[in-house]
Protein backbone atom coordinates (compact mmCIF):
# COMPACT_ATOMS: atom_id res chain seq x y z
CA UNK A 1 91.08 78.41 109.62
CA UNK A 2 94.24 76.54 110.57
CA UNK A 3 96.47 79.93 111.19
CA UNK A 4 98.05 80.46 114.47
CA UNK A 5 97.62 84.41 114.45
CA UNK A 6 94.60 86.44 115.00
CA UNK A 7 93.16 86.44 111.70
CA UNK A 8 91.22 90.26 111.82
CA UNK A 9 94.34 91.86 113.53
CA UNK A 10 96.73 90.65 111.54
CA UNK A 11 95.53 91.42 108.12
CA UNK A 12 94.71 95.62 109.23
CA UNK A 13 98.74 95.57 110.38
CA UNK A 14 99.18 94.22 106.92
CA UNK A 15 99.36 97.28 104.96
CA UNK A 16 101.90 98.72 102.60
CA UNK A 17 105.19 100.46 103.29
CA UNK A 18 105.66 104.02 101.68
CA UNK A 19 107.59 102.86 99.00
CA UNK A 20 105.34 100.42 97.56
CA UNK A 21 102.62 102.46 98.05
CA UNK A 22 104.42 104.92 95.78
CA UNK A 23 104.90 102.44 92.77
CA UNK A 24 101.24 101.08 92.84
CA UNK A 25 100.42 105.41 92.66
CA UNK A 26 102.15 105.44 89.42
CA UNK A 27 100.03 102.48 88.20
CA UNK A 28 101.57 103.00 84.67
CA UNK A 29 105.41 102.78 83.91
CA UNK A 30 108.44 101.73 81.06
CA UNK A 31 110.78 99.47 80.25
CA UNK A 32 113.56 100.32 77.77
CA UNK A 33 115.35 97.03 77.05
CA UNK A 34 118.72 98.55 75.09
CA UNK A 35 122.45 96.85 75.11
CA UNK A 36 124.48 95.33 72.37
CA UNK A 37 121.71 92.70 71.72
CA UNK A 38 120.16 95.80 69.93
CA UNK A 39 123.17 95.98 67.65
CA UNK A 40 123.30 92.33 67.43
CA UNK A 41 120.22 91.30 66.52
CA UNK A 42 119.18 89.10 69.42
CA UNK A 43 117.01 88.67 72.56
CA UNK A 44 120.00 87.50 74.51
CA UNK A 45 123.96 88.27 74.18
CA UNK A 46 126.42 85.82 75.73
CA UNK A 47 128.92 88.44 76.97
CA UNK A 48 131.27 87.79 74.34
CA UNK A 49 129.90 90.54 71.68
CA UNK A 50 132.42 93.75 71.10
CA UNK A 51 132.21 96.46 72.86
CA UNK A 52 132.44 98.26 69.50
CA UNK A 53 129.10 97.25 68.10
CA UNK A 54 127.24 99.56 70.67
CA UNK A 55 127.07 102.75 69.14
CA UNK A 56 123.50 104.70 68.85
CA UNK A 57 124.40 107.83 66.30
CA UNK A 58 121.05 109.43 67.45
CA UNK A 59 120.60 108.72 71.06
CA UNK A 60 118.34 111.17 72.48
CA UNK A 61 116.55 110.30 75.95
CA UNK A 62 114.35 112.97 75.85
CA UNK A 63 113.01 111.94 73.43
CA UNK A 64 112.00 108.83 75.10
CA UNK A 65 110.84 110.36 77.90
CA UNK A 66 108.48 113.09 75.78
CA UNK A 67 107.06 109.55 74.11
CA UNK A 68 106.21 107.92 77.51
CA UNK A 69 104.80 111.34 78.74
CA UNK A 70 102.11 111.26 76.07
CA UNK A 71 101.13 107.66 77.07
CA UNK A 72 100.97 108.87 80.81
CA UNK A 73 103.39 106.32 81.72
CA UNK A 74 104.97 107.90 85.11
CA UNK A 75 108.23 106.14 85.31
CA UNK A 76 111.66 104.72 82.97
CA UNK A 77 113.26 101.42 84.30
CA UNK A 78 116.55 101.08 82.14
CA UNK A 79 118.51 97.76 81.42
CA UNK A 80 121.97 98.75 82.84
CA UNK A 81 123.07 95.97 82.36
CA UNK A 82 121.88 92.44 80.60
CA UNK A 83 122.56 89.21 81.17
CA UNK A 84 125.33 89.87 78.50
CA UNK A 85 126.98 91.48 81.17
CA UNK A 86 127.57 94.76 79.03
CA UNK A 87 127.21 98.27 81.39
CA UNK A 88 125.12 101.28 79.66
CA UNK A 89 127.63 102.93 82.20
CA UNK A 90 131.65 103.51 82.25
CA UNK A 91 131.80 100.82 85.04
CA UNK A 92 134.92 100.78 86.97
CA UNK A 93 134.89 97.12 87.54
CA UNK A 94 134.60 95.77 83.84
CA UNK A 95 135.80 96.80 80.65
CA UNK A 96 132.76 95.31 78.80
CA UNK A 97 130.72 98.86 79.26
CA UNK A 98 130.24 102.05 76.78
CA UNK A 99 133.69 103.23 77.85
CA UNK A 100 135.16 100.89 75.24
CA UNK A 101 132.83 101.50 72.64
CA UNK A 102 132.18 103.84 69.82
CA UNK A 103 129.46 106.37 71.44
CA UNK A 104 130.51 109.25 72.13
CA UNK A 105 133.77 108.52 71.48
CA UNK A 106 134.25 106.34 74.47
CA UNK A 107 133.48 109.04 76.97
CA UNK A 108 129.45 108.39 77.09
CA UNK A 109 126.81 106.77 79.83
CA UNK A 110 123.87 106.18 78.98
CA UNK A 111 122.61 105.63 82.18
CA UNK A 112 123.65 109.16 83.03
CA UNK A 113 121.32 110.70 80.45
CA UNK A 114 118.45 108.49 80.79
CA UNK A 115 118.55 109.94 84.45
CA UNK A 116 118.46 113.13 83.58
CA UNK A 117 116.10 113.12 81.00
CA UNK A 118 113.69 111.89 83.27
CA UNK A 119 114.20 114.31 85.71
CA UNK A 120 113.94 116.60 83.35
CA UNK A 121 110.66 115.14 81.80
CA UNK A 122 108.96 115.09 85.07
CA UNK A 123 108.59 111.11 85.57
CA UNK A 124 110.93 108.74 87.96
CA UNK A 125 113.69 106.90 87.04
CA UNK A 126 114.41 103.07 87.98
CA UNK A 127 117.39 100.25 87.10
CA UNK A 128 117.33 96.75 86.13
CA UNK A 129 120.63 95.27 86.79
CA UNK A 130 121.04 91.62 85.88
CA UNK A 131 122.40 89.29 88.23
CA UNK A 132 123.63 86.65 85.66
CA UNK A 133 126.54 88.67 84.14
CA UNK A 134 127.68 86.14 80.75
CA UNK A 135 130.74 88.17 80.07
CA UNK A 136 132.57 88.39 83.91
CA UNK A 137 134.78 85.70 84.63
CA UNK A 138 133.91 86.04 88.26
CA UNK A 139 130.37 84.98 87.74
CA UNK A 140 130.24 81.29 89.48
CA UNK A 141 133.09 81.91 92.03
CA UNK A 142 130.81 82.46 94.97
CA UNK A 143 131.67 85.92 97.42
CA UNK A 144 133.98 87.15 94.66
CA UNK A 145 131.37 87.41 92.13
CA UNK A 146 128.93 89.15 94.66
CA UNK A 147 131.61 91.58 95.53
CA UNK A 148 131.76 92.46 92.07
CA UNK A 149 128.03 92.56 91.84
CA UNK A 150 127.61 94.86 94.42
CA UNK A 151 130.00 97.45 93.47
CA UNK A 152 127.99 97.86 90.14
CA UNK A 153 125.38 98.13 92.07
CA UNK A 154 126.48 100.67 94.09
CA UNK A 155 127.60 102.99 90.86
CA UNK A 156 123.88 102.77 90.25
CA UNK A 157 122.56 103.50 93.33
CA UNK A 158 124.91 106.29 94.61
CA UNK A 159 125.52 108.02 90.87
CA UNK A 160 122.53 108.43 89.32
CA UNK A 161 120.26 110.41 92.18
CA UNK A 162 116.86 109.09 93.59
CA UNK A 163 115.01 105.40 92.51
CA UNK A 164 111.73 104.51 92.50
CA UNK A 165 112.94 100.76 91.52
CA UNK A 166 115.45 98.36 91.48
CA UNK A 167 114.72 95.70 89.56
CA UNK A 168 115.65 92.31 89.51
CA UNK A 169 114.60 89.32 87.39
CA UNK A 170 116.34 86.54 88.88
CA UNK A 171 118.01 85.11 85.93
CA UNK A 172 120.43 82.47 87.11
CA UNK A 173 122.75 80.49 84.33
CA UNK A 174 126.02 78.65 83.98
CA UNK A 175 129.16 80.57 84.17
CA UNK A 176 133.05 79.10 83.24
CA UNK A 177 132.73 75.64 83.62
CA UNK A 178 129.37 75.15 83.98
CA UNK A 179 129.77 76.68 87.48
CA UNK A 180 126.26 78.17 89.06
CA UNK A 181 126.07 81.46 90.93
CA UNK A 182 124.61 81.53 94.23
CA UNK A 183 122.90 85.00 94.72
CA UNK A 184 123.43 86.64 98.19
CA UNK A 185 120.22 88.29 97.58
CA UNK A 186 120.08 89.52 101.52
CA UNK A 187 123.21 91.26 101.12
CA UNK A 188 121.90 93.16 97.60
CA UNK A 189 118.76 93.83 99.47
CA UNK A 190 120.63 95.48 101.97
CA UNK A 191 122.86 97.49 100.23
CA UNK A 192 120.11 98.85 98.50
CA UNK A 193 118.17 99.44 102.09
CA UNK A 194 121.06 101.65 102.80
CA UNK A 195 122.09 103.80 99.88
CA UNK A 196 118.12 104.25 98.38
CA UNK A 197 115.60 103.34 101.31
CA UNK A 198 112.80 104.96 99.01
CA UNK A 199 113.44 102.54 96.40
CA UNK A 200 111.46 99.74 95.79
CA UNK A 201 112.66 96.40 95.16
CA UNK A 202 110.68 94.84 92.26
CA UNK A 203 109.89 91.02 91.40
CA UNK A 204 112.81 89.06 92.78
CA UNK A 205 112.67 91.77 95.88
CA UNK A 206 110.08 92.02 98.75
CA UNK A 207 108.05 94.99 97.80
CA UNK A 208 107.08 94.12 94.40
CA UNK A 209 105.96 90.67 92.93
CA UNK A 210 105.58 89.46 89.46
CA UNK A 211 102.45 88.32 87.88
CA UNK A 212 103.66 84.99 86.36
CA UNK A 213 103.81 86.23 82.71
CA UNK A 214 105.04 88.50 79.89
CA UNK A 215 101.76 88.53 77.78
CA UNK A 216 100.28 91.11 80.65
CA UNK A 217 97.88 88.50 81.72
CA UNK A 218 96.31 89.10 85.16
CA UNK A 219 94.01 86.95 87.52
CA UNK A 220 90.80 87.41 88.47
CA UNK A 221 91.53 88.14 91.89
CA UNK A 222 94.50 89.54 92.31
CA UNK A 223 95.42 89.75 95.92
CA UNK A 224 98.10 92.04 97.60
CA UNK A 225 98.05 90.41 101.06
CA UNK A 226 99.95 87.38 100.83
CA UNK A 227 101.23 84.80 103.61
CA UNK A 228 104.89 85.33 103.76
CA UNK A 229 105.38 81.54 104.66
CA UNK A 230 103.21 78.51 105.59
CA UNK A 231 102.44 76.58 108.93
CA UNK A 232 103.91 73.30 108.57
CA UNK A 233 102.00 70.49 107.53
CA UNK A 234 102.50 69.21 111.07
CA UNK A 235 101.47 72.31 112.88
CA UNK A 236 98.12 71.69 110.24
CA UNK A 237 97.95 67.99 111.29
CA UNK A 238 97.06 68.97 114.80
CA UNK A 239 94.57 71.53 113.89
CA UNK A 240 93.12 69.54 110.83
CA UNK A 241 91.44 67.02 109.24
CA UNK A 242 93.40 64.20 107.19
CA UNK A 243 91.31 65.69 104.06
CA UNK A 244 92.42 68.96 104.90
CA UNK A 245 95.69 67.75 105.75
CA UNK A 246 95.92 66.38 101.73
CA UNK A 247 94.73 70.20 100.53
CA UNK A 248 97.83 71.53 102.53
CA UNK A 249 100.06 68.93 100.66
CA UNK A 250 98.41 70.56 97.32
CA UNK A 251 98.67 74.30 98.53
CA UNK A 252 100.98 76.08 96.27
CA UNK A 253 102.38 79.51 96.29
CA UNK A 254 104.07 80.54 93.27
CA UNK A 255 103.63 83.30 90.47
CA UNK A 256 101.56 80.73 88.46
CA UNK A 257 98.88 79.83 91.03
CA UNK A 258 95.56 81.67 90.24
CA UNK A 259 95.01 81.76 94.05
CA UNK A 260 97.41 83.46 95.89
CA UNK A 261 95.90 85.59 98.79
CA UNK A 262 91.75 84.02 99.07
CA UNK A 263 90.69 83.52 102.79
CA UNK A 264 91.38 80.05 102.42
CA UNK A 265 95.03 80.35 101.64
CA UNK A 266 95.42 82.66 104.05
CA UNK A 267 94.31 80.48 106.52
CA UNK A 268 97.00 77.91 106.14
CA UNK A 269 99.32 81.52 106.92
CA UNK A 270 102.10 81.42 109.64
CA UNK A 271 102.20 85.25 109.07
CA UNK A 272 101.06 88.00 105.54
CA UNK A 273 103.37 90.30 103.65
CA UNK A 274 101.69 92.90 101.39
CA UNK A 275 102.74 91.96 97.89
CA UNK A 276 101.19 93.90 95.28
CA UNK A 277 101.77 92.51 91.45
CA UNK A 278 103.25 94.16 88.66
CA UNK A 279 102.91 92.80 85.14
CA UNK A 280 105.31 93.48 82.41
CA UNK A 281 104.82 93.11 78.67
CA UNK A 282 107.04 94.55 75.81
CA UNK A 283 104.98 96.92 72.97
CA UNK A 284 106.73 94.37 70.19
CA UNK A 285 107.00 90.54 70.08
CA UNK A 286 110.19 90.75 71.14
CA UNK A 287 111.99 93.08 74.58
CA UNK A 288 115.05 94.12 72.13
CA UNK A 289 115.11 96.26 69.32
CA UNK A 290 114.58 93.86 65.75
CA UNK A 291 114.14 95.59 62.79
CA UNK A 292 111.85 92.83 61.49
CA UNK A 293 109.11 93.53 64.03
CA UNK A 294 108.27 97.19 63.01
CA UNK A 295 105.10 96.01 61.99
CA UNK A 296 104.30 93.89 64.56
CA UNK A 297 103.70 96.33 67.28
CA UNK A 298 101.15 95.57 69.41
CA UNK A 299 97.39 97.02 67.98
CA UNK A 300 96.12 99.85 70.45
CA UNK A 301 93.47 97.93 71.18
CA UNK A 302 95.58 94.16 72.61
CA UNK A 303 97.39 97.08 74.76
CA UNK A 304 94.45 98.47 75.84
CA UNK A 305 92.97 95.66 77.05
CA UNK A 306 96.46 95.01 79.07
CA UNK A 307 95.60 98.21 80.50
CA UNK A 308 92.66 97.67 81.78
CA UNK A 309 93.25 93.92 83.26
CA UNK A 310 96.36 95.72 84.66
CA UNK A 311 96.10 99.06 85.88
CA UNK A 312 92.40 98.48 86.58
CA UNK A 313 93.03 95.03 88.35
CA UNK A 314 94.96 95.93 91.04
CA UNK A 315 97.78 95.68 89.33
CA UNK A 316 100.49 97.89 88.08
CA UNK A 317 101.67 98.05 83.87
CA UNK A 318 105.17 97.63 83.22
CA UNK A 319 105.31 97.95 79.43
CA UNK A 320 109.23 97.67 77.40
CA UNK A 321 109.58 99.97 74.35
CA UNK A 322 113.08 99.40 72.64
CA UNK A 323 115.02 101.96 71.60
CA UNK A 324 116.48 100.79 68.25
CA UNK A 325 119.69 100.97 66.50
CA UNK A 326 119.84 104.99 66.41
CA UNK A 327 118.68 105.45 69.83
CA UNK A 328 114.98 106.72 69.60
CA UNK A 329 112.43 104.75 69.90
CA UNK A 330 110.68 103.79 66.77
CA UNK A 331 107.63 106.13 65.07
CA UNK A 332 105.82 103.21 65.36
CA UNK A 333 106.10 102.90 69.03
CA UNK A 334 105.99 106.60 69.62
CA UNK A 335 102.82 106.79 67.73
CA UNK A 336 101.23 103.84 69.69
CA UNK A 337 102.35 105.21 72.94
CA UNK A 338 100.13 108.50 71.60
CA UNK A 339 97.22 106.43 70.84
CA UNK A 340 97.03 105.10 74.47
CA UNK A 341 97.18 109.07 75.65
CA UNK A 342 94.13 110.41 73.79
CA UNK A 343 92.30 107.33 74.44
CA UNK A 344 93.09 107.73 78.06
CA UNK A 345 92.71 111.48 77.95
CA UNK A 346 89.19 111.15 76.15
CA UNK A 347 87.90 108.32 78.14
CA UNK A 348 88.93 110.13 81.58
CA UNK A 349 88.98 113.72 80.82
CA UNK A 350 85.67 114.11 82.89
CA UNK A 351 84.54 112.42 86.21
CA UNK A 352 80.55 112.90 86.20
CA UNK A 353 80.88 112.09 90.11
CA UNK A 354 82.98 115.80 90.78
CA UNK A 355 78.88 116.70 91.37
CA UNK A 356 76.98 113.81 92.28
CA UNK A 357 75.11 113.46 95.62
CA UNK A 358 77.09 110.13 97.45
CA UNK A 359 75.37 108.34 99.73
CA UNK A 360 75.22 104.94 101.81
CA UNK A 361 73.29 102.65 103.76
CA UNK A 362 75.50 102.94 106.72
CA UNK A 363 76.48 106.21 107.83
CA UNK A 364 78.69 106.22 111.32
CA UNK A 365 78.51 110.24 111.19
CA UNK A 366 82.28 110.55 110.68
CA UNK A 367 83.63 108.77 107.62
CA UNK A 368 81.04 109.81 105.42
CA UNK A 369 79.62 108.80 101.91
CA UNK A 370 80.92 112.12 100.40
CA UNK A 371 84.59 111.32 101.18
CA UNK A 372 84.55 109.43 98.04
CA UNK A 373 84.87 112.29 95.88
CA UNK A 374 88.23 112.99 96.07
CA UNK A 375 90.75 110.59 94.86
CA UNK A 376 93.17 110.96 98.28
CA UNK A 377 93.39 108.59 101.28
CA UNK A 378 93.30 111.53 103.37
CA UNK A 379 89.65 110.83 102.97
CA UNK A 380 87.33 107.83 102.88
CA UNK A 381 84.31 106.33 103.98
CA UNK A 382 83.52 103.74 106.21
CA UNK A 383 80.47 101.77 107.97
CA UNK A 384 80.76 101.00 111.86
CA UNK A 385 83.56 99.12 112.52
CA UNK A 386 82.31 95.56 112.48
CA UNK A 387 80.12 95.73 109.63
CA UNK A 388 81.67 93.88 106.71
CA UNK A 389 79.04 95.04 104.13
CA UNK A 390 77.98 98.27 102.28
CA UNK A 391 75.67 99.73 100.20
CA UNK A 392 77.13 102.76 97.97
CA UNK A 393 74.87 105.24 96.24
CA UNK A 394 76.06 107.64 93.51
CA UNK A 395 73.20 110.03 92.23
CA UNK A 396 74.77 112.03 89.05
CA UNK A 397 72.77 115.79 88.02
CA UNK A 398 71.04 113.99 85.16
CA UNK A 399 71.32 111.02 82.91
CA UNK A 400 74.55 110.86 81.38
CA UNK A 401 75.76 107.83 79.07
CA UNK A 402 78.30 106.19 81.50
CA UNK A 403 80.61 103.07 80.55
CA UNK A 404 83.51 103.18 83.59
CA UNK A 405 83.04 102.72 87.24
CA UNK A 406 86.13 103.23 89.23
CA UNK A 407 86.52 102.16 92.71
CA UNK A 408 89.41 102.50 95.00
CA UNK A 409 89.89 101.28 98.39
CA UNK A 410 91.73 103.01 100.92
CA UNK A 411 94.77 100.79 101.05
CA UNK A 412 96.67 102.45 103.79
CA UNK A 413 94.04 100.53 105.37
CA UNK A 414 95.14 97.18 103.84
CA UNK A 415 93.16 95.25 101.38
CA UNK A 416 89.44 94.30 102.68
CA UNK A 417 86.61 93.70 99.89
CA UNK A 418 86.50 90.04 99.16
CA UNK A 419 83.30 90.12 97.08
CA UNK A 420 81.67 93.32 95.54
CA UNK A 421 78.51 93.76 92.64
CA UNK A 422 78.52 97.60 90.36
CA UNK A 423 75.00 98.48 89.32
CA UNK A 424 73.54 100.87 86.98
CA UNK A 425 69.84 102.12 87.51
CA UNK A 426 68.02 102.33 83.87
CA UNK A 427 64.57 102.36 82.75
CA UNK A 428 63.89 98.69 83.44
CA UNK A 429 65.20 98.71 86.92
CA UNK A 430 69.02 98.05 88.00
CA UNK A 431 71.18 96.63 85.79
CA UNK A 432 74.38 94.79 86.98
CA UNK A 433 77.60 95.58 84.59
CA UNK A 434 80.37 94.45 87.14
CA UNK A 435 80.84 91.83 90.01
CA UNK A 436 83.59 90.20 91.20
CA UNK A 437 85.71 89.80 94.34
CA UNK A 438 88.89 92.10 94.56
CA UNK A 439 89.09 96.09 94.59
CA UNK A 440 92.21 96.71 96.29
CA UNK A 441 94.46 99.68 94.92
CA UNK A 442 91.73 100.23 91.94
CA UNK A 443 88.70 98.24 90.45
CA UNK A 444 87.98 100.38 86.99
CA UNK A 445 84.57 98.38 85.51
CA UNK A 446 84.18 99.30 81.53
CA UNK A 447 81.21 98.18 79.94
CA UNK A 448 79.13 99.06 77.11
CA UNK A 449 77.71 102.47 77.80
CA UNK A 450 74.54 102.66 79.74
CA UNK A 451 72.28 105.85 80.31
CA UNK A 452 72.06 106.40 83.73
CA UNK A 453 71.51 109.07 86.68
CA UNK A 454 72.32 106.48 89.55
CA UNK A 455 75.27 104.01 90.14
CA UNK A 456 75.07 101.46 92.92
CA UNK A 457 77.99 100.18 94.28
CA UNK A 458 77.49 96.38 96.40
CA UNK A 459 80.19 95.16 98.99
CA UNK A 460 78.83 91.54 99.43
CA UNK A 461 81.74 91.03 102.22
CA UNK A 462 85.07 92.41 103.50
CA UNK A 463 87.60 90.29 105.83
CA UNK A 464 87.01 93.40 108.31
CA UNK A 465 85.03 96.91 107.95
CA UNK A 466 85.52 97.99 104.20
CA UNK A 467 87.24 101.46 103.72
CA UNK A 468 86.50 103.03 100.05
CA UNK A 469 88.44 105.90 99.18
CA UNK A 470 87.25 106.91 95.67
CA UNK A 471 84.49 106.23 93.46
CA UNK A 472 84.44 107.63 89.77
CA UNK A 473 82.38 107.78 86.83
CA UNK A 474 82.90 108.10 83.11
């Protein structure tokens, strides 16, 4: 280990902050991509569409929100604006925005009842806001163009009540003249610090990172302790190797890497930031409304399996529905988003733990094997600190067919198990039907159902004491 900090200390500071702790509780959350593009036919506008082709003769956000509810999806992030630069809200700083269009006979916001539809419905609201605006003239001229960015920002953030999100996607093009903006990022960061401190700040932000794709693809490992930067490759060079010094050279950090957090990053670490991932994927080929794909929604079972590499890979879902040209969102969608529900609903409906006897080879007489049973951090178990393995027992009333094992750890702890193995016990001994090397927020292990009265949970090793917060069976 090449880092210059003490490894064990560090990474139990490393935990998350309240607010990302909050998004990775909601584990399951929306996208609705909607602007003129929906009108227009395309996946991108270039700012120079009419303001009178916007005009959904249907809108109704509750009905939106009723269609998420039934998919359990906790949370709506709305595109406020695209990288067309058209506002779902009157805007007092452009004239490309719903005041000048048809709906509602120029006197609607969308934003405004998206909001309150939520609130309404029960789940959180969140905005996307492009930074690449294709229609402002400012866009390219340095400060000015920031001043006008953050006073649409500020609409959103001071009209529209509390945020869970705001998100960014970083999208940076040519303005007039070919002319390039440079983002003040710290200064949007800060703004948004100040008028919504609960709000997380998703993908190009510091609380929430992307996973390097739109197909909901997730890694293997997926890490939420991350270095925030590198040592140098001098400071390696006098702690190092030349062969480890050519490994440095070759370390990479980016959204694409299938390694981001392992111990042997880590090492090369001048400090950590806890970065949990999000992926995002859109229920259609495309993130707009298109007419043409209403039969090419995605089958229950692709966005199941998104789910599960997702939600149960320590990793939170982001998935886009469109609202098309009336302003609903499609029976197609709305029946797919139901699909998800009872299959959720049925699959989960009944924890065969609430009962079980817990126990564990390492008892310190405080944090205790039953702690496990509830699904809170307010309780956990624990061996003596020091001890970087465990062996979990879960003994069910009687044999029950079981095909998920869900395992949390007790984050507020930071992230710990580096290498774990699931067992089931069956006739012909113990049967292994999960290993692998992160848990993190959640671990949930599907597998082709097995009758069994006795689960066996493995932690191989943990960069410090593990902390397990819930185990569940289904």
């Amino acid at each position: 280990m090449y880092s210059t900090f003490d490894f064990d200390k560090t990474l139990v500071q490393c935990v998350p902050s309240a607010r990302q702790l909050a998004v990775e509780q909601m584990e399951f959350y929306a996208f609705a991509h909607f602007t003129v593009n929906t009108f227009t036919d395309k996946e991108w506008g270039d700012g120079t569409e009419p303001e009178a082709v916007f005009n959904p003769t249907e809108l109704n956000a509750d009905q939106w929100v009723d269609a998420l509810k039934t998919a359990h999806i906790k949370g709506l992030i709305l595109t406020c604006k695209h990288h067309d630069g058209f506002c779902l809200w009157p805007s007092a700083y452009t004239e490309h925005s719903v005041k000048n269009s048809p709906y509602r006979d120029g006197k609607g916001d969308v934003v405004r009842e998206v909001a309150d539809a939520c609130r309404r419905g029960g789940i959180k609201f969140g905005v996307y806001l492009s930074p690449w605006d294709r229609n402002s003239a400012l866009y390219g001229s340095g400060k000015p163009y920031d001043d006008y960015f953050c006073n649409q920002l500020t609409e959103l953030l001071t009209q529209y009540g509390e945020l869970f999100t705001v998100w960014f996607d970083g999208a940076c093009g040519e303005g007039p003249n070919g002319k390039k903006q440079i983002y003040d990022w710290d200064r949007y960061y800060a703004l948004i610090r100040e008028l919504q401190p609960n709000a997380a700040i998703s993908i190009s932000g510091p609380d929430i990172r992307w996973c390097g794709n739109e197909a909901g693809a997730t890694r293997e490992s997926e890490w939420s302790v991350l270095p925030a930067s590198l040592l140098s490759p001098d400071e390696v060079a006098q702690k190092s190797q030349k062969e480890d010094n050519e490994e440095f050279r070759n370390l990479k950090i980016s959204e694409e890497e299938q390694d981001l957090g392992s111990r042997r990053v880590l090492g090369y670490a001048r400090d950590l930031a806890w970065r949990p991932a999000e992926a995002d994927t859109s229920i259609r080929p495309g993130w707009f409304y298109h007419a043409s794909e209403d039969e090419r929604v995605k089958p229950l079972e692709q966005l199941l399996d998104i789910w599960y590499r997702t939600v149960g890979g320590n990793c939170t879902l982001l998935l886009n529905i469109p609202p098309d040209r009336r302003g609903l969102f499609h029976e197609t969608d709305v029946k797919r988003l139901a699909d998800i529900g009872q299959y959720l609903e049925q699959t989960f409906a009944c924890n065969l733990a609430e009962h079980a006897v817990f126990t564990a080879d390492k008892d310190n007489g405080h944090d205790v094997p039953d702690n496990m049973r509830t699904d809170s951090y307010d309780t956990f178990y624990k061996p003596f600190d020091g001890d970087n393995t465990a062996e979990l027992h879960v003994k069910l009333e009687c044999v029950k067919r079981v095909s998920h094992i869900v395992v949390k750890e007790c984050i507020p702890f930071s992230q710990r198990v580096e290498q774990y193995v699931m067992d089931v016990k069956t006739a012909d001994g113990w049967q292994e039907v999960c290993s692998g090397t992160t848990i993190g927020y959640q671990k949930i292990a599907h597998f082709a159902p097995v009758e069994t009265d006795e689960i066996r949970i493995r932690i191989l090793d943990s960069r410090v004491c593990p902390v397990i917060s819930f185990i569940g069976i289904y």
